[in-house]
C-alpha atoms as a PDB file:
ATOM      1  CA  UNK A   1      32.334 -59.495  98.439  1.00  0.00           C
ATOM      2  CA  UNK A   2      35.521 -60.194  96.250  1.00  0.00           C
ATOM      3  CA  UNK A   3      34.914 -59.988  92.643  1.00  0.00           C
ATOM      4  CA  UNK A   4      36.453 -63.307  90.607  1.00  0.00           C
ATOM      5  CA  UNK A   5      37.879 -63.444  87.195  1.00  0.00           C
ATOM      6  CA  UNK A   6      39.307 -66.553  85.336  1.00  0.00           C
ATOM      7  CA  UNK A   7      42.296 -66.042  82.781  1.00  0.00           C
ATOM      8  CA  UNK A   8      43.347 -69.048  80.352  1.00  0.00           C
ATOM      9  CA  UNK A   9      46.726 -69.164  79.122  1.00  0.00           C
ATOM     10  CA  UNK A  10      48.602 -70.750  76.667  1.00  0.00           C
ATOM     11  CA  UNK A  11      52.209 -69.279  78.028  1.00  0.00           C
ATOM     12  CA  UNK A  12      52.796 -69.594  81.836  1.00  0.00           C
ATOM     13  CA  UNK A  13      55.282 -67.606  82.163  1.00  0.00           C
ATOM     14  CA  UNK A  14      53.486 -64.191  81.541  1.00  0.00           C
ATOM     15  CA  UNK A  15      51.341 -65.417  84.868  1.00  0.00           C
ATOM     16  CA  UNK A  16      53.494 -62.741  86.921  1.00  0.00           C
ATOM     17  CA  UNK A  17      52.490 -59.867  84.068  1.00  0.00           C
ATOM     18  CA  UNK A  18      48.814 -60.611  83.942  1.00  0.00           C
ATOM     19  CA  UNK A  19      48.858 -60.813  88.212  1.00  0.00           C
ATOM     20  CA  UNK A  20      50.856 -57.197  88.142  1.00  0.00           C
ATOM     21  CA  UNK A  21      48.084 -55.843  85.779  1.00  0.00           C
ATOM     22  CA  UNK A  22      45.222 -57.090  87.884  1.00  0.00           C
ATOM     23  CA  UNK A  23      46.590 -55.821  90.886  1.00  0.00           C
ATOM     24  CA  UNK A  24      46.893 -52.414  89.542  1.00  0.00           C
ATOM     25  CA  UNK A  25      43.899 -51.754  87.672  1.00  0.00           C
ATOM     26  CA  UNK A  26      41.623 -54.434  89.807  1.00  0.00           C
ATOM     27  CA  UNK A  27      43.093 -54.439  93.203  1.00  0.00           C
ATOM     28  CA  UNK A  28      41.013 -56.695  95.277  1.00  0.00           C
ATOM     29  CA  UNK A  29      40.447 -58.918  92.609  1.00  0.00           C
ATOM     30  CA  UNK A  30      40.575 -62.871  93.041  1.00  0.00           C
ATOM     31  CA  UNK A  31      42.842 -63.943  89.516  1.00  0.00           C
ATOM     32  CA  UNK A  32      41.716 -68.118  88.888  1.00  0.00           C
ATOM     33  CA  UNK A  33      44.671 -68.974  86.325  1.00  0.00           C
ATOM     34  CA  UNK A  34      44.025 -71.770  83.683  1.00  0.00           C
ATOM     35  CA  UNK A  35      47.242 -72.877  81.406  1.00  0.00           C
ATOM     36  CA  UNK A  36      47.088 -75.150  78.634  1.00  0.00           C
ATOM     37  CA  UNK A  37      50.261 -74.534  77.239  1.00  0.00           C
ATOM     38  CA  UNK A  38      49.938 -77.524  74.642  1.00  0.00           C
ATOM     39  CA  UNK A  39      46.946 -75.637  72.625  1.00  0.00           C
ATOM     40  CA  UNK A  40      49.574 -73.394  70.918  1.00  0.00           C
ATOM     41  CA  UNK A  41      52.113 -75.649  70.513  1.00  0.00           C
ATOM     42  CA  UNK A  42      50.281 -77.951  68.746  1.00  0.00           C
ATOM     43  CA  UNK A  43      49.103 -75.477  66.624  1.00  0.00           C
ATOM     44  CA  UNK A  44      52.762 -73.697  66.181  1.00  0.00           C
ATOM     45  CA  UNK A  45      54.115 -76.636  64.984  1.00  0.00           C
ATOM     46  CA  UNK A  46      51.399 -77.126  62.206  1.00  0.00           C
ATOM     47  CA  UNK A  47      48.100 -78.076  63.363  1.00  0.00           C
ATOM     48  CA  UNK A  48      44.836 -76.049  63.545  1.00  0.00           C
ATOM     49  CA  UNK A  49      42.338 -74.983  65.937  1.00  0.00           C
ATOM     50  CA  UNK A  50      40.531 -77.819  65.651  1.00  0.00           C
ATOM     51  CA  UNK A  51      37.257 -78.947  67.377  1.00  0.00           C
ATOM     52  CA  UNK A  52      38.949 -81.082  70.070  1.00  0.00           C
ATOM     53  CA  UNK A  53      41.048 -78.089  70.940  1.00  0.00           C
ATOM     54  CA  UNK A  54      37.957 -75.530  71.081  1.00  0.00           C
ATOM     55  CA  UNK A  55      36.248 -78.131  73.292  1.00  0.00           C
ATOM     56  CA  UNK A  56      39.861 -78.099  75.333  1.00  0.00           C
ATOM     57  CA  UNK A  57      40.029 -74.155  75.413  1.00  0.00           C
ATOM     58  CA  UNK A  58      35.520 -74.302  76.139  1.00  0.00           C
ATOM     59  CA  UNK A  59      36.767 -76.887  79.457  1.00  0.00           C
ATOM     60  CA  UNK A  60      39.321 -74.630  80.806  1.00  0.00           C
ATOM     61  CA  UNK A  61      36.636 -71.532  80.763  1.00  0.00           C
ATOM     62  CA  UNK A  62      34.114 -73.672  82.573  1.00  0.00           C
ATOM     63  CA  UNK A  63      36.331 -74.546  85.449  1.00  0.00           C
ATOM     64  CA  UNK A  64      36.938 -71.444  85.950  1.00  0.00           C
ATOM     65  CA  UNK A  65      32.977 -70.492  85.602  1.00  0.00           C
ATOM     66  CA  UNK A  66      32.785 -73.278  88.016  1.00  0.00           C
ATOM     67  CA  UNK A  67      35.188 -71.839  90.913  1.00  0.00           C
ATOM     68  CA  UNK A  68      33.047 -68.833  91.014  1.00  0.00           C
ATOM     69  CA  UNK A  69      34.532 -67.122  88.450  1.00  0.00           C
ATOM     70  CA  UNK A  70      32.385 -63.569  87.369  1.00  0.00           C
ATOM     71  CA  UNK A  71      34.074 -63.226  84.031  1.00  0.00           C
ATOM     72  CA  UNK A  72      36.610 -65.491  82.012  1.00  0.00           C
ATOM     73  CA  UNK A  73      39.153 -63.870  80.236  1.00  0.00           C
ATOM     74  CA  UNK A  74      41.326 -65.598  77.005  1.00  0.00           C
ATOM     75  CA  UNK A  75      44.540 -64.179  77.002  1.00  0.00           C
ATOM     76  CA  UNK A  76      46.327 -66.399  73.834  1.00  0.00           C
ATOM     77  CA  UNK A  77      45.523 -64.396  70.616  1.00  0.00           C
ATOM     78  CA  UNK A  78      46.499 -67.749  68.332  1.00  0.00           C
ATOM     79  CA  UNK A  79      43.330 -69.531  70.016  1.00  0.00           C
ATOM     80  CA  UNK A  80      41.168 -66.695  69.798  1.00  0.00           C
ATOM     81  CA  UNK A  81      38.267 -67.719  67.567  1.00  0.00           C
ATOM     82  CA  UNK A  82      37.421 -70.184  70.029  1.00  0.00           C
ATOM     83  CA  UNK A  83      36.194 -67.900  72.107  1.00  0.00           C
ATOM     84  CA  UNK A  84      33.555 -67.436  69.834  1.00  0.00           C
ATOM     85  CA  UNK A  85      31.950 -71.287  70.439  1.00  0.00           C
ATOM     86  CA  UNK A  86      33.016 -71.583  74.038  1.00  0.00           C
ATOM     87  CA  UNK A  87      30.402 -68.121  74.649  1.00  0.00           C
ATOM     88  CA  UNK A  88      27.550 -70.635  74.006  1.00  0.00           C
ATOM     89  CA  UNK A  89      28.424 -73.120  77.176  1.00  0.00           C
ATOM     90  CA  UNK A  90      29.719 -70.270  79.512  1.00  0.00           C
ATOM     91  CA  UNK A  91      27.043 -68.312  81.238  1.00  0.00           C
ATOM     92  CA  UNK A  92      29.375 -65.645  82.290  1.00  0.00           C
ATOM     93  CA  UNK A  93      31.409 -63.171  80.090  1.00  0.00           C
ATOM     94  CA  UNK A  94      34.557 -64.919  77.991  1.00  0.00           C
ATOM     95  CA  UNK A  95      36.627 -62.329  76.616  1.00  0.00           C
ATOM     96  CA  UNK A  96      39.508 -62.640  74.355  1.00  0.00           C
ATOM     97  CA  UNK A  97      42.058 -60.289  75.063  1.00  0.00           C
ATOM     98  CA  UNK A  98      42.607 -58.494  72.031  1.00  0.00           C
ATOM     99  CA  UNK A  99      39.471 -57.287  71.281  1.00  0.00           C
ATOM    100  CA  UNK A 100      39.657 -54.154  72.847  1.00  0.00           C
ATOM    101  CA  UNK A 101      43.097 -53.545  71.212  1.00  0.00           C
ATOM    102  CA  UNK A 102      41.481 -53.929  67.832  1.00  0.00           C
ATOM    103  CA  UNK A 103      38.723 -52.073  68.797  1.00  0.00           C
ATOM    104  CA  UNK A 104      40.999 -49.232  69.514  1.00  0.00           C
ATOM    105  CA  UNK A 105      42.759 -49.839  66.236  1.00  0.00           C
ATOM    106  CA  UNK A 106      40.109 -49.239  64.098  1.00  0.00           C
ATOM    107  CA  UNK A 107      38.858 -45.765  66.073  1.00  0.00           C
ATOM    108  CA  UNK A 108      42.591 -44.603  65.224  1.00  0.00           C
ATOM    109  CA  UNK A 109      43.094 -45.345  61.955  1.00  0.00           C
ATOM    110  CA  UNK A 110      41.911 -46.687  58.451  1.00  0.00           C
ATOM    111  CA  UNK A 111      45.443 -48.857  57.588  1.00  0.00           C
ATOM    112  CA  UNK A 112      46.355 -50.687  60.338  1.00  0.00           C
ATOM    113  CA  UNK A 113      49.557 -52.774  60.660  1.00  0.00           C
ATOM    114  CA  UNK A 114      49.399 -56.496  62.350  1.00  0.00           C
ATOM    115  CA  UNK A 115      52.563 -57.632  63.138  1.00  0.00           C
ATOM    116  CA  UNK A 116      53.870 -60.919  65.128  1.00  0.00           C
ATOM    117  CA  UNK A 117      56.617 -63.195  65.942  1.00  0.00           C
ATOM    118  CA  UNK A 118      54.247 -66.037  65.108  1.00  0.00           C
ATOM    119  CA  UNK A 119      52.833 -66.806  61.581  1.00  0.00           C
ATOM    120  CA  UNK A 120      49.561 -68.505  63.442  1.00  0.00           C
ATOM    121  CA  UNK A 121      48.785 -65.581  65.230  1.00  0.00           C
ATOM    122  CA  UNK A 122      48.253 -63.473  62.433  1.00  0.00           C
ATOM    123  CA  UNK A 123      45.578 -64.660  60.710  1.00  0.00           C
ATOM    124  CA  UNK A 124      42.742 -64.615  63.540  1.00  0.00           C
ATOM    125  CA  UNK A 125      44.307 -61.191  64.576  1.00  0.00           C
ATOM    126  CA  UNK A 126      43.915 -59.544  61.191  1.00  0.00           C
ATOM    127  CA  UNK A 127      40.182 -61.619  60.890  1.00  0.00           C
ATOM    128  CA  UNK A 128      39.535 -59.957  64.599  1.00  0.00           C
ATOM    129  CA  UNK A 129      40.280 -56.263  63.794  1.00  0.00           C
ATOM    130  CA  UNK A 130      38.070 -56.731  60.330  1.00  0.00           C
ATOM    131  CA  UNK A 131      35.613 -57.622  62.147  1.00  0.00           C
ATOM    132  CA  UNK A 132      35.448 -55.143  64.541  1.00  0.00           C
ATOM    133  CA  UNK A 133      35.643 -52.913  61.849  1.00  0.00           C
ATOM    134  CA  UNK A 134      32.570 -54.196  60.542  1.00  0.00           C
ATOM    135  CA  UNK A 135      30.726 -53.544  63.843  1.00  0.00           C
ATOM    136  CA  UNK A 136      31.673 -50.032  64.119  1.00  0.00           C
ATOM    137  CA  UNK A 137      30.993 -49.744  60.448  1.00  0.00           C
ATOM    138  CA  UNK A 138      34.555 -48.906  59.206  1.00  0.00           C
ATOM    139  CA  UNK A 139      35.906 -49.892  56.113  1.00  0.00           C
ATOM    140  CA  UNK A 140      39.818 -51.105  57.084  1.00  0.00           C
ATOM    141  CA  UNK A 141      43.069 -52.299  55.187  1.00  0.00           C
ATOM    142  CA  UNK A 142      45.234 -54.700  57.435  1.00  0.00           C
ATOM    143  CA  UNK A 143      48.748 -55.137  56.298  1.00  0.00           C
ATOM    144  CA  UNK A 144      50.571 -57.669  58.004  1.00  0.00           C
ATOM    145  CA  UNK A 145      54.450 -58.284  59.130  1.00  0.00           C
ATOM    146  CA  UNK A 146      55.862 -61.316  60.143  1.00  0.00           C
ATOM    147  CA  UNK A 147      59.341 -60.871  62.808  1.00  0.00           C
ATOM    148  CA  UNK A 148      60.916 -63.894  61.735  1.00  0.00           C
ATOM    149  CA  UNK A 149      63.352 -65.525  63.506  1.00  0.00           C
ATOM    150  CA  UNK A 150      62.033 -63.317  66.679  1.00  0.00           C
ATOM    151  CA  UNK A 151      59.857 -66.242  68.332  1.00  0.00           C
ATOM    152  CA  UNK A 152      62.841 -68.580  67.815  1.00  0.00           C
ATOM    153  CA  UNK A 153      65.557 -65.885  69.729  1.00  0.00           C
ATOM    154  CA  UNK A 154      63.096 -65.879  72.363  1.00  0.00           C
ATOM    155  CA  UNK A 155      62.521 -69.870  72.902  1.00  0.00           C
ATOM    156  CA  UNK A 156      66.363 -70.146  73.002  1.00  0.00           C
ATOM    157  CA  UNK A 157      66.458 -67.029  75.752  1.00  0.00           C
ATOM    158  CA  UNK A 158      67.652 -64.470  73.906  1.00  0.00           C
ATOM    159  CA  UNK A 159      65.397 -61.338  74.382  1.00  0.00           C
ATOM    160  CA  UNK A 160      68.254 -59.404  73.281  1.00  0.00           C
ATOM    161  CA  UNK A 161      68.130 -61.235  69.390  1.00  0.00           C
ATOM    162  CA  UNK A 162      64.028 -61.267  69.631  1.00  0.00           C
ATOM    163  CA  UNK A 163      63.916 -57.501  70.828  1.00  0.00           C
ATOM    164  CA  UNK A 164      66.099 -55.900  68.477  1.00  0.00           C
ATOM    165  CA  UNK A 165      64.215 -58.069  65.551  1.00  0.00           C
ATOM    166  CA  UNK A 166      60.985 -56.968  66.537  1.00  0.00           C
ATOM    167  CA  UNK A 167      61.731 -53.486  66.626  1.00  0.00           C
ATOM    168  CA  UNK A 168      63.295 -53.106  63.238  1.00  0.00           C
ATOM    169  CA  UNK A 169      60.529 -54.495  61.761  1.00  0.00           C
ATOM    170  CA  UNK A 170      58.301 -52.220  64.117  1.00  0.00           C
ATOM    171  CA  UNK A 171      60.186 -49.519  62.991  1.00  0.00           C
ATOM    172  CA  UNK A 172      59.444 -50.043  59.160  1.00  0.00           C
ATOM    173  CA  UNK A 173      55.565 -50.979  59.565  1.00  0.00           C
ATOM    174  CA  UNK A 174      55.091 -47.396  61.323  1.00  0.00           C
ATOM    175  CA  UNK A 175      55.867 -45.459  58.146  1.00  0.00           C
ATOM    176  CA  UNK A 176      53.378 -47.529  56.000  1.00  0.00           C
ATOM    177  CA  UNK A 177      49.900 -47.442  58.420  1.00  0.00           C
ATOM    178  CA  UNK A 178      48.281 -45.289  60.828  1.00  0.00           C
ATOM    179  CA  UNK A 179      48.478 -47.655  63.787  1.00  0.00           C
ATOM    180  CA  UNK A 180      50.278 -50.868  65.031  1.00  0.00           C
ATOM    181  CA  UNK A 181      49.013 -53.952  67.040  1.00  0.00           C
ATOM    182  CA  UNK A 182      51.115 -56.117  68.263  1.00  0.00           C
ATOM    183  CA  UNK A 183      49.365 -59.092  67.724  1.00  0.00           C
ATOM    184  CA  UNK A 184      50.793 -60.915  70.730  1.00  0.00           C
ATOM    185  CA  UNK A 185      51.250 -60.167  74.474  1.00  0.00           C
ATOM    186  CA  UNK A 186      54.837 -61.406  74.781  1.00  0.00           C
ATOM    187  CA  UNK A 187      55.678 -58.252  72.447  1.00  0.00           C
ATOM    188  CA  UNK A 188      54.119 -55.654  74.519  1.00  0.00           C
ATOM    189  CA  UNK A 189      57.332 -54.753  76.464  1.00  0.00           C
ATOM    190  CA  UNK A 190      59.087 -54.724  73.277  1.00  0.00           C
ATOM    191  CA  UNK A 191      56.982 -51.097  72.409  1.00  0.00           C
ATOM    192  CA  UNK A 192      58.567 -49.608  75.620  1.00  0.00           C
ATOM    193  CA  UNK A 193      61.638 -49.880  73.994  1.00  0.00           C
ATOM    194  CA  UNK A 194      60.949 -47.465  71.490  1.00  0.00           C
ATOM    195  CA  UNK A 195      61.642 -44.091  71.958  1.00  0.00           C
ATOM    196  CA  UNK A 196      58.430 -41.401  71.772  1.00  0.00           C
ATOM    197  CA  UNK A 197      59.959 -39.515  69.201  1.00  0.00           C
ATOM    198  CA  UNK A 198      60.173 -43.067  67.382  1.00  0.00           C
ATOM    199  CA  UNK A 199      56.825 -43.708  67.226  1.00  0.00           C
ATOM    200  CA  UNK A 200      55.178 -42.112  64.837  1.00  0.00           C
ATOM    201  CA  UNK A 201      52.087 -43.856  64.943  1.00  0.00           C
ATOM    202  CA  UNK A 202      49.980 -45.272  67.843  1.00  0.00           C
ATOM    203  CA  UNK A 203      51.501 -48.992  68.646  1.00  0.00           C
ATOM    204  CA  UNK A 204      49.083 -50.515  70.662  1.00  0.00           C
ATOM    205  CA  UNK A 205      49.340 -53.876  72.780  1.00  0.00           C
ATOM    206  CA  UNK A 206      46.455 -56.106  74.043  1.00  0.00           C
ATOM    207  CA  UNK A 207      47.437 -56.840  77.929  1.00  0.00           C
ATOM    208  CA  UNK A 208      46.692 -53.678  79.693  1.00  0.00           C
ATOM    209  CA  UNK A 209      43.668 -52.930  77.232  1.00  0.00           C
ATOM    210  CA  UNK A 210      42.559 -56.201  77.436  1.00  0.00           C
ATOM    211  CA  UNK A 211      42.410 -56.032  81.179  1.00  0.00           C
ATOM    212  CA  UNK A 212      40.903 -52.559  81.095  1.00  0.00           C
ATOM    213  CA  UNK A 213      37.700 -54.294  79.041  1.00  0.00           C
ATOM    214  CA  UNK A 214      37.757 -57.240  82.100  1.00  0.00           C
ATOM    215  CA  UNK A 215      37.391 -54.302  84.602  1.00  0.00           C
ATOM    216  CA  UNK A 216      35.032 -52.868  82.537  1.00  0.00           C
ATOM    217  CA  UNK A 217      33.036 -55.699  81.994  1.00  0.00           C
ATOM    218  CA  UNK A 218      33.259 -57.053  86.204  1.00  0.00           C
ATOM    219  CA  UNK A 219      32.061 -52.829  87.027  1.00  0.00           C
ATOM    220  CA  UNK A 220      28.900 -53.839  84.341  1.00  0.00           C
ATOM    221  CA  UNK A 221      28.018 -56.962  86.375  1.00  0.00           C
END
């Protein structure tokens, strides 16, 4: 029998990315896809994660529990921490999908670098690799970078403006820690870009890891 996994988004458009990764690393599969795309813009233009929206984000996990879904998988990093509350009202496993990415972080190195395109997505990813830190019993400094202007280029369609953006700044966080996240999944191509000589410390991305910890989990089931 075909194994079932929900994913909730907040972006639709990286639908065709998270279907490529499941049908490479969980062929077979059956993908349920959730979108709320109003959860992070609401919050990107200046409201919080508030209990309305965790109830919003705790709705979209149980539909997908309810279509037969073995394992629910969160794949906005902004809404993250809601995760946390939906886990009591979901009987199957609800993931977020950067925990394995800072899980990986803090095996690699003591000062890791955050960085983002948006200033609400750093805060609950810097929060999420301290406290995985704190479970593996590692001591960590988080330094954070901000791409501004980067999430703007790429609104307007201008990957060129929001590559080139993120990369500098990439380029300048690698000499100061021991590893990079990128704190969001629309950067994750962005790392590709960079040459291996260029990077001189391990820049890791949450989509492929985070789908590797969803196979994981369905194989545990």
């Amino acid at each position: 029998m075909a194994r079932k996994v929900g994913m909730v988004h907040t972006v639709e458009k990286l639908i065709p990315m998270w279907d490529e990764l499941a049908e490479e690393m969980m062929p077979g599969t059956e993908i349920i896809h959730l979108v709320d795309e109003g959860l992070l813009k609401e919050i990107v233009a200046g409201g919080e994660l508030t209990e309305e929206r965790a109830s919003r984000l705790t709705s979209l996990a149980a539909a997908a529990e309810a279509s037969g879904a073995d394992a629910v998988m969160l794949t906005c990093s902004t809404i993250g921490p809601a995760v946390d509350t939906a886990k009591d009202s979901i009987r199957v496993p609800f993931l977020k999908v950067d925990e394995a990415m800072a899980d990986r972080a803090v095996q690699l190195g003591q000062h890791i670098g955050v960085i983002a395109t948006l200033h609400t997505t750093l805060t609950p990813t810097s929060d999420l690799v301290r406290s995985r830190a704190a479970a593996q019993g590692r001591e960590v400094l988080v330094e954070t970078v901000l791409c501004r202007g980067a999430f703007e280029a790429l609104g307007a369609g201008d990957t060129d403006t929001h590559d080139s953006i993120v990369i500098e700044n990439l380029k300048e966080l690698m000499g100061r820690v021991d590893v990079v996240v990128l704190a969001q999944a629309t950067m994750a191509r962005v790392a590709d870009l960079i040459s291996d000589d260029e990077k001189v410390v391990p820049i890791l991305s949450s989509p492929r890891l985070g789908v590797e910890r969803l196979r994981s989990v369905l194989a545990g089931n």
